[in-house]
PDB file of N, CA and C in Angstrom:
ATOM      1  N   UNK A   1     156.715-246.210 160.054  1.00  0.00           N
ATOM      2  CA  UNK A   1     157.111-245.738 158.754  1.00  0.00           C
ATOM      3  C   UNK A   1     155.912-245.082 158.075  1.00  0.00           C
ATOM      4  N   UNK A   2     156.118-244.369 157.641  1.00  0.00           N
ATOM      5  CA  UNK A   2     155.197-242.653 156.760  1.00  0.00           C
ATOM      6  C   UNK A   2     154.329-243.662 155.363  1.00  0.00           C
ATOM      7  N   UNK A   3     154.042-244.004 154.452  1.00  0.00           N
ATOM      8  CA  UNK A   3     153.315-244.448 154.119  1.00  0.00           C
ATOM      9  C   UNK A   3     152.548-243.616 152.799  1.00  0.00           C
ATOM     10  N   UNK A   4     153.118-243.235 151.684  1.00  0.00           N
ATOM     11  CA  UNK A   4     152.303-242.118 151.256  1.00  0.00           C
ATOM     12  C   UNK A   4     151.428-242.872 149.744  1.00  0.00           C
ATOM     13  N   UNK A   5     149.948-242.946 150.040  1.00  0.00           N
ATOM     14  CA  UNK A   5     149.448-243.174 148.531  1.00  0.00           C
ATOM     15  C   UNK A   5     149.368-242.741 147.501  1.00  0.00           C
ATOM     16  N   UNK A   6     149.152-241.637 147.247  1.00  0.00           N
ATOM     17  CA  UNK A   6     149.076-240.823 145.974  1.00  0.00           C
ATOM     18  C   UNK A   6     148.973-239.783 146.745  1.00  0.00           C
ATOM     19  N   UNK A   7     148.817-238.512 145.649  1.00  0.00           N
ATOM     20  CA  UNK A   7     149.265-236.879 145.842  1.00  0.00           C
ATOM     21  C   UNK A   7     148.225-236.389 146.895  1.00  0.00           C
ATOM     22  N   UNK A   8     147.172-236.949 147.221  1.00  0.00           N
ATOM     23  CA  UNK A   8     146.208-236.379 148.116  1.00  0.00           C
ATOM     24  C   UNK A   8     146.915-236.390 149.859  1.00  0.00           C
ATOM     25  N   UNK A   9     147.716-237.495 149.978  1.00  0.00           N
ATOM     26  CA  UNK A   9     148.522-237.324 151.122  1.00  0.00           C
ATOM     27  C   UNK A   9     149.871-236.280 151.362  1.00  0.00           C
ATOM     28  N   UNK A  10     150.236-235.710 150.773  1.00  0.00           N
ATOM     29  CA  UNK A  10     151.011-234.659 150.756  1.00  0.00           C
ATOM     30  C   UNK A  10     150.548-233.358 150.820  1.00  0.00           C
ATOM     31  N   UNK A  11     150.748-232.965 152.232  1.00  0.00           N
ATOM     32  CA  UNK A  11     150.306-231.320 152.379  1.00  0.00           C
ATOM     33  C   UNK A  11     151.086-230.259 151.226  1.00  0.00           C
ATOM     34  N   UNK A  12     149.764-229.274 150.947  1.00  0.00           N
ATOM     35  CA  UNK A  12     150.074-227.932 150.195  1.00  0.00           C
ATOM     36  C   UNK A  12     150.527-226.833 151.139  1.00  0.00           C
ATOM     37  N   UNK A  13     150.696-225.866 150.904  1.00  0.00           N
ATOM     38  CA  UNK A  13     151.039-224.700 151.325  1.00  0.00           C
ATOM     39  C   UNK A  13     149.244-223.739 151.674  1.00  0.00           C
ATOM     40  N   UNK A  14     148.279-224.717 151.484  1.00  0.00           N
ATOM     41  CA  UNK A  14     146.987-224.478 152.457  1.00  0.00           C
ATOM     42  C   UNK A  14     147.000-224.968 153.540  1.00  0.00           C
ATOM     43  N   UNK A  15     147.124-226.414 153.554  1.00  0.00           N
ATOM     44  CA  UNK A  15     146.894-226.753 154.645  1.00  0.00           C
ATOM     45  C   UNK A  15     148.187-226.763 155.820  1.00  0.00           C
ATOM     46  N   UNK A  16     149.380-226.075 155.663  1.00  0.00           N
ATOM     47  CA  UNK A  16     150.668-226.236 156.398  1.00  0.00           C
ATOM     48  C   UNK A  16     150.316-224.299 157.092  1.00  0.00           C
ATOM     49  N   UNK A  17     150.280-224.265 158.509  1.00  0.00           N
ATOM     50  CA  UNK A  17     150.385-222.821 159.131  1.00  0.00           C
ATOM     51  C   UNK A  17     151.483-222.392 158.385  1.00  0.00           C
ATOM     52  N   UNK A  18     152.036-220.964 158.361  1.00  0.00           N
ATOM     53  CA  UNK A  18     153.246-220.596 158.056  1.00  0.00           C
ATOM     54  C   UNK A  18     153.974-220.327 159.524  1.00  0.00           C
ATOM     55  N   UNK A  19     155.240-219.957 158.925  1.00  0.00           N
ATOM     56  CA  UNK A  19     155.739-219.259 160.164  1.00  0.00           C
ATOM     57  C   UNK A  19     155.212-217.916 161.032  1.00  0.00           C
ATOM     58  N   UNK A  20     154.419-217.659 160.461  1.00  0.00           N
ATOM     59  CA  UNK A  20     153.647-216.450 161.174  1.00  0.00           C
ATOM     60  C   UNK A  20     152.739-216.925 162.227  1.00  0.00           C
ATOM     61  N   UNK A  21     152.255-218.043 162.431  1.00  0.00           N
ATOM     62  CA  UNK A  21     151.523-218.402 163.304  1.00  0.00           C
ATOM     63  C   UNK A  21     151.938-218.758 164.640  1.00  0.00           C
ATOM     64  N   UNK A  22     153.102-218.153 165.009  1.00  0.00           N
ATOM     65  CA  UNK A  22     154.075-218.327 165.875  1.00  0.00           C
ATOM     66  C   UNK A  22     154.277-216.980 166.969  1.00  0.00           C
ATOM     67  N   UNK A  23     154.700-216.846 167.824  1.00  0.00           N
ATOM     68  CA  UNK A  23     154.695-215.496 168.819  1.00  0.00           C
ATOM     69  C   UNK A  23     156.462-215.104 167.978  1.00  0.00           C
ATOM     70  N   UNK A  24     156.239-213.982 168.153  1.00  0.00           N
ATOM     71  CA  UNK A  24     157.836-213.708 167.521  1.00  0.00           C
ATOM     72  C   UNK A  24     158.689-213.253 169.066  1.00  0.00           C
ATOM     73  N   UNK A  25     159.587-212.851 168.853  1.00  0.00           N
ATOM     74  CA  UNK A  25     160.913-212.449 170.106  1.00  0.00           C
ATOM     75  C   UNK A  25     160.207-211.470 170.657  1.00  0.00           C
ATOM     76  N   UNK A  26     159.214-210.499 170.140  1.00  0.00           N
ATOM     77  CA  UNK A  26     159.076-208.950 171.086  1.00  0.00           C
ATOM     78  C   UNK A  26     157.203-209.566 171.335  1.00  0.00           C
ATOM     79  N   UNK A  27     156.841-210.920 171.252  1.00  0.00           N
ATOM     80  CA  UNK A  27     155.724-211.416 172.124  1.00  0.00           C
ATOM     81  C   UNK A  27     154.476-210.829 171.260  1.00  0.00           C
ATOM     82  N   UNK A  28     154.780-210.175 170.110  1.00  0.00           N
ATOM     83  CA  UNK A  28     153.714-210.207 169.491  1.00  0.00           C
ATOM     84  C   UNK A  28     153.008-211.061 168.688  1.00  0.00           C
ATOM     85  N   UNK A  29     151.914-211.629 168.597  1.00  0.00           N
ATOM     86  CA  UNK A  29     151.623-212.648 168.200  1.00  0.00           C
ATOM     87  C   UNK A  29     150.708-212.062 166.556  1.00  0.00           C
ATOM     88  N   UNK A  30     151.075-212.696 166.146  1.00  0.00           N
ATOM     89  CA  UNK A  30     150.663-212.607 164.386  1.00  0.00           C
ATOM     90  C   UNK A  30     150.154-213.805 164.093  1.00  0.00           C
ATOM     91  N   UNK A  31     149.149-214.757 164.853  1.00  0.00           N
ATOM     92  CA  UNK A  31     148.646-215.659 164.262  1.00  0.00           C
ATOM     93  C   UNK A  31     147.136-215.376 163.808  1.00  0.00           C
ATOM     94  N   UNK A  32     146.500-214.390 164.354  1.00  0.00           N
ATOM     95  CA  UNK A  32     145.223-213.674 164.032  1.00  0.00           C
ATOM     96  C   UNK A  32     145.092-213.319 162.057  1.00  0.00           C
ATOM     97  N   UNK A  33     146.610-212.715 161.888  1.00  0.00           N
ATOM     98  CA  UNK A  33     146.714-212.446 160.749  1.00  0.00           C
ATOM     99  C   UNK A  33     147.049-214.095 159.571  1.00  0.00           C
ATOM    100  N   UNK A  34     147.337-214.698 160.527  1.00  0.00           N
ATOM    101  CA  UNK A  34     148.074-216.160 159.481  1.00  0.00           C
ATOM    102  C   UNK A  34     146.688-216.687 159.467  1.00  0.00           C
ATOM    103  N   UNK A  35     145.435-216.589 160.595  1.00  0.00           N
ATOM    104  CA  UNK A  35     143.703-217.585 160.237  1.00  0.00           C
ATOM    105  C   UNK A  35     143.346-216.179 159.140  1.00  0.00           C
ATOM    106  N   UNK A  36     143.425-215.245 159.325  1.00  0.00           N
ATOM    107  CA  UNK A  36     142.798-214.473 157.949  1.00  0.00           C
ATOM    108  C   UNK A  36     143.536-215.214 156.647  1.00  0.00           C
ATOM    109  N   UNK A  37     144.469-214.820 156.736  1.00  0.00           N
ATOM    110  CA  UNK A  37     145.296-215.735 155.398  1.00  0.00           C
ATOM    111  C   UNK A  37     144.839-216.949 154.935  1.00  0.00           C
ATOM    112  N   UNK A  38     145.113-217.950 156.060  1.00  0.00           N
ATOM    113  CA  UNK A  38     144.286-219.601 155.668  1.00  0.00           C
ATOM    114  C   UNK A  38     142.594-219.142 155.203  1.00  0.00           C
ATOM    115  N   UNK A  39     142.249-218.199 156.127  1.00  0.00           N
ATOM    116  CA  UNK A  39     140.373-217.784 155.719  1.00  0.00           C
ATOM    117  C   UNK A  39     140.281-217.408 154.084  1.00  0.00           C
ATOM    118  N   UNK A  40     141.227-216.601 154.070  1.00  0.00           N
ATOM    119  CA  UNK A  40     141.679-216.054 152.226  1.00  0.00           C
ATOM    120  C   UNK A  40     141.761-217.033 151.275  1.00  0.00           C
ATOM    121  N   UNK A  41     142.259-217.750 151.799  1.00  0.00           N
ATOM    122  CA  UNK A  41     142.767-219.197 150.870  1.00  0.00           C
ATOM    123  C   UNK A  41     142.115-219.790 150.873  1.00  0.00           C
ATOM    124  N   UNK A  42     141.288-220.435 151.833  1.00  0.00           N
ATOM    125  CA  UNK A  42     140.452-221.552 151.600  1.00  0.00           C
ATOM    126  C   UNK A  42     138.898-220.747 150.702  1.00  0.00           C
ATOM    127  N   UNK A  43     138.527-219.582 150.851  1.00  0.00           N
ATOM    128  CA  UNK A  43     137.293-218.910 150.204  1.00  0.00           C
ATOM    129  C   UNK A  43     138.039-218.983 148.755  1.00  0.00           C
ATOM    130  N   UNK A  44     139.425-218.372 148.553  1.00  0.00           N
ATOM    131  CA  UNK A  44     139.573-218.398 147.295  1.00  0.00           C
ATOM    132  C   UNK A  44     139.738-219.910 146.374  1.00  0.00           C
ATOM    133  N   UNK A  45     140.054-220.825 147.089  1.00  0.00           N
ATOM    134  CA  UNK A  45     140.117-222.222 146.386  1.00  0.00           C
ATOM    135  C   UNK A  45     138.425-222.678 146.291  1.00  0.00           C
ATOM    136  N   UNK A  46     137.293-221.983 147.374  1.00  0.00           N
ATOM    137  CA  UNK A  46     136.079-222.491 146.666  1.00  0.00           C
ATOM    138  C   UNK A  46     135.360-221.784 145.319  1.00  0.00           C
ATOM    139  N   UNK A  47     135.904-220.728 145.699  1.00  0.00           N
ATOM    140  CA  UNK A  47     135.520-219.513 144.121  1.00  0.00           C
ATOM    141  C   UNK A  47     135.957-220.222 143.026  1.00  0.00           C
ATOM    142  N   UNK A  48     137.295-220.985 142.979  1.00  0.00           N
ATOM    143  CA  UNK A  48     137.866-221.451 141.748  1.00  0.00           C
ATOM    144  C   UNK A  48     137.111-222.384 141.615  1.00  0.00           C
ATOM    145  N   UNK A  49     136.532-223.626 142.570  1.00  0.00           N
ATOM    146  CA  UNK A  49     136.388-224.827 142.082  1.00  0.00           C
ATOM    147  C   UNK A  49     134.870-224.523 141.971  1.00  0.00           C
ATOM    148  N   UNK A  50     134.336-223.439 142.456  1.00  0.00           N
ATOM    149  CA  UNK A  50     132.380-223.061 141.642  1.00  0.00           C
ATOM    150  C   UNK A  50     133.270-222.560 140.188  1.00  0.00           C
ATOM    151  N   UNK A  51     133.912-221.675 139.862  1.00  0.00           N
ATOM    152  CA  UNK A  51     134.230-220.883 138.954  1.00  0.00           C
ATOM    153  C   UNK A  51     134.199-222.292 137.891  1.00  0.00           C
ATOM    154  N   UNK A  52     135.222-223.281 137.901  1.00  0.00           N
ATOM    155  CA  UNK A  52     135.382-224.263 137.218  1.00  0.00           C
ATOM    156  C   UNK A  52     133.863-225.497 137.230  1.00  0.00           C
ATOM    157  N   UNK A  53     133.858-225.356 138.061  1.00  0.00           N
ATOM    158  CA  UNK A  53     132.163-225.752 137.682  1.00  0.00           C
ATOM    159  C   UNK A  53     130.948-225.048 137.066  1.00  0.00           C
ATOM    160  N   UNK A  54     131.115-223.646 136.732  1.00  0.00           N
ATOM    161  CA  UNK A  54     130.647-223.058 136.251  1.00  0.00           C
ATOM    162  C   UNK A  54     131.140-223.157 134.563  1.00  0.00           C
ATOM    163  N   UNK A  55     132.286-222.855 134.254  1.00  0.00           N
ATOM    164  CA  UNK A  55     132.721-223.054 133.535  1.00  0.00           C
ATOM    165  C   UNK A  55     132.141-224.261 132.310  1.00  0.00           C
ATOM    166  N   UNK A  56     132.751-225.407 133.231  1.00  0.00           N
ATOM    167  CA  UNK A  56     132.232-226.871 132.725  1.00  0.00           C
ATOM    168  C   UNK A  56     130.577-227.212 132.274  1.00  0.00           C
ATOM    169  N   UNK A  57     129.759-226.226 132.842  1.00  0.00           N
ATOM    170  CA  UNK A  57     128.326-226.527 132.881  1.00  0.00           C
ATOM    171  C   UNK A  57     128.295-225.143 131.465  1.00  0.00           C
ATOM    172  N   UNK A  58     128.797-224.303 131.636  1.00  0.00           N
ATOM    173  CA  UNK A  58     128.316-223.210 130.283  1.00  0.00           C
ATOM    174  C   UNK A  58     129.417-224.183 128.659  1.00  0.00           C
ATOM    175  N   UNK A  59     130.194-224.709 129.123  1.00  0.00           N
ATOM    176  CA  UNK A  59     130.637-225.642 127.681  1.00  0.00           C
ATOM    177  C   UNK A  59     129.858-226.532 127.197  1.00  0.00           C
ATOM    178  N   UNK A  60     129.575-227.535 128.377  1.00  0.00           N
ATOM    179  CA  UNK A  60     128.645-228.335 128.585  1.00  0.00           C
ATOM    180  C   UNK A  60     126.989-227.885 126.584  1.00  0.00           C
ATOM    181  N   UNK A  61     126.820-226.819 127.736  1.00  0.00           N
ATOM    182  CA  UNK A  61     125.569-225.950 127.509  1.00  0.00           C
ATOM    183  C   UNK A  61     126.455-225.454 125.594  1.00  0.00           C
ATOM    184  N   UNK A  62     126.841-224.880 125.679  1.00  0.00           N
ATOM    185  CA  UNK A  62     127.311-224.664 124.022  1.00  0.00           C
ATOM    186  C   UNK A  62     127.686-225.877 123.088  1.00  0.00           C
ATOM    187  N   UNK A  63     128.396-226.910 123.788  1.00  0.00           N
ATOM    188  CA  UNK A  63     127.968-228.231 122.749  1.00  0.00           C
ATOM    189  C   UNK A  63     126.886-228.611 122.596  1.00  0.00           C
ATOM    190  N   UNK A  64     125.717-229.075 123.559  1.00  0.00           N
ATOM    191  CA  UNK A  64     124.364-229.412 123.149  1.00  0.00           C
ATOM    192  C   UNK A  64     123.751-228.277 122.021  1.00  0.00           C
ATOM    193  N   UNK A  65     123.859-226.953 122.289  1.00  0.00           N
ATOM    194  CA  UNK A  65     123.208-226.020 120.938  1.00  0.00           C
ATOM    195  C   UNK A  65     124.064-225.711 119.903  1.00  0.00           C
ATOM    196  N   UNK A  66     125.285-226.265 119.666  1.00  0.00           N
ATOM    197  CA  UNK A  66     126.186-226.639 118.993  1.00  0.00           C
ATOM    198  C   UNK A  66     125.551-228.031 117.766  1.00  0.00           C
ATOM    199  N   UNK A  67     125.615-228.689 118.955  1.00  0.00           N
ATOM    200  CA  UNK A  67     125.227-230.141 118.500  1.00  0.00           C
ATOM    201  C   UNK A  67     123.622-230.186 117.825  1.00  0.00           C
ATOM    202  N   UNK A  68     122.939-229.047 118.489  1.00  0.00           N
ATOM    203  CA  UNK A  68     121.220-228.920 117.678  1.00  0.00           C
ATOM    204  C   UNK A  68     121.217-228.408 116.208  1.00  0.00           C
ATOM    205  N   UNK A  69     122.001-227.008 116.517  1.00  0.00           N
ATOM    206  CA  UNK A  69     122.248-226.612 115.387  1.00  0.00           C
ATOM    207  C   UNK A  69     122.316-227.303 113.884  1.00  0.00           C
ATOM    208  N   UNK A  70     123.143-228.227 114.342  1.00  0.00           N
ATOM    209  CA  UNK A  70     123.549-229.513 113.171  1.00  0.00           C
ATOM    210  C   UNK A  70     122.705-230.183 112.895  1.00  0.00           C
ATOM    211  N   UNK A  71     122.213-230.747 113.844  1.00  0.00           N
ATOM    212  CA  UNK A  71     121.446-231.713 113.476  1.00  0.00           C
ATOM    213  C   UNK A  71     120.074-232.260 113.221  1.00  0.00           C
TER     214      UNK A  71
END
């Protein structure tokens, strides 16, 4: 029996191949194009999570001279 703890055990639509990663009826294979795709995706989910760490560190940075200002 499957067993699921919280949301970290449930695959996204990153980590699941699509159907393209499959040979189709006329033997052409399109899985070359489905690892560019996953390659796309996974670079773009690290851009977001520097982006958001970037983010967090320049707020960060405007409350402390926020907070000088005042005080």
């Amino acid at each position: 029996m499957l067993t699921i703890c919280d949301s970290h055990h449930i695959p996204t639509n990153r980590c699941v191949p699509g159907h393209r990663a499959c040979w189709t009826h006329t033997s052409f294979f399109l899985g070359a194009g489905e690892a560019r795709r996953v390659q796309h995706e996974i670079i773009a989910l690290v851009n977001r999570r520097l982006r958001r760490q970037w983010l967090e560190e320049a707020w960060e940075s405007h409350l402390s001279r926020c907070a000088q200002r005042k005080g």
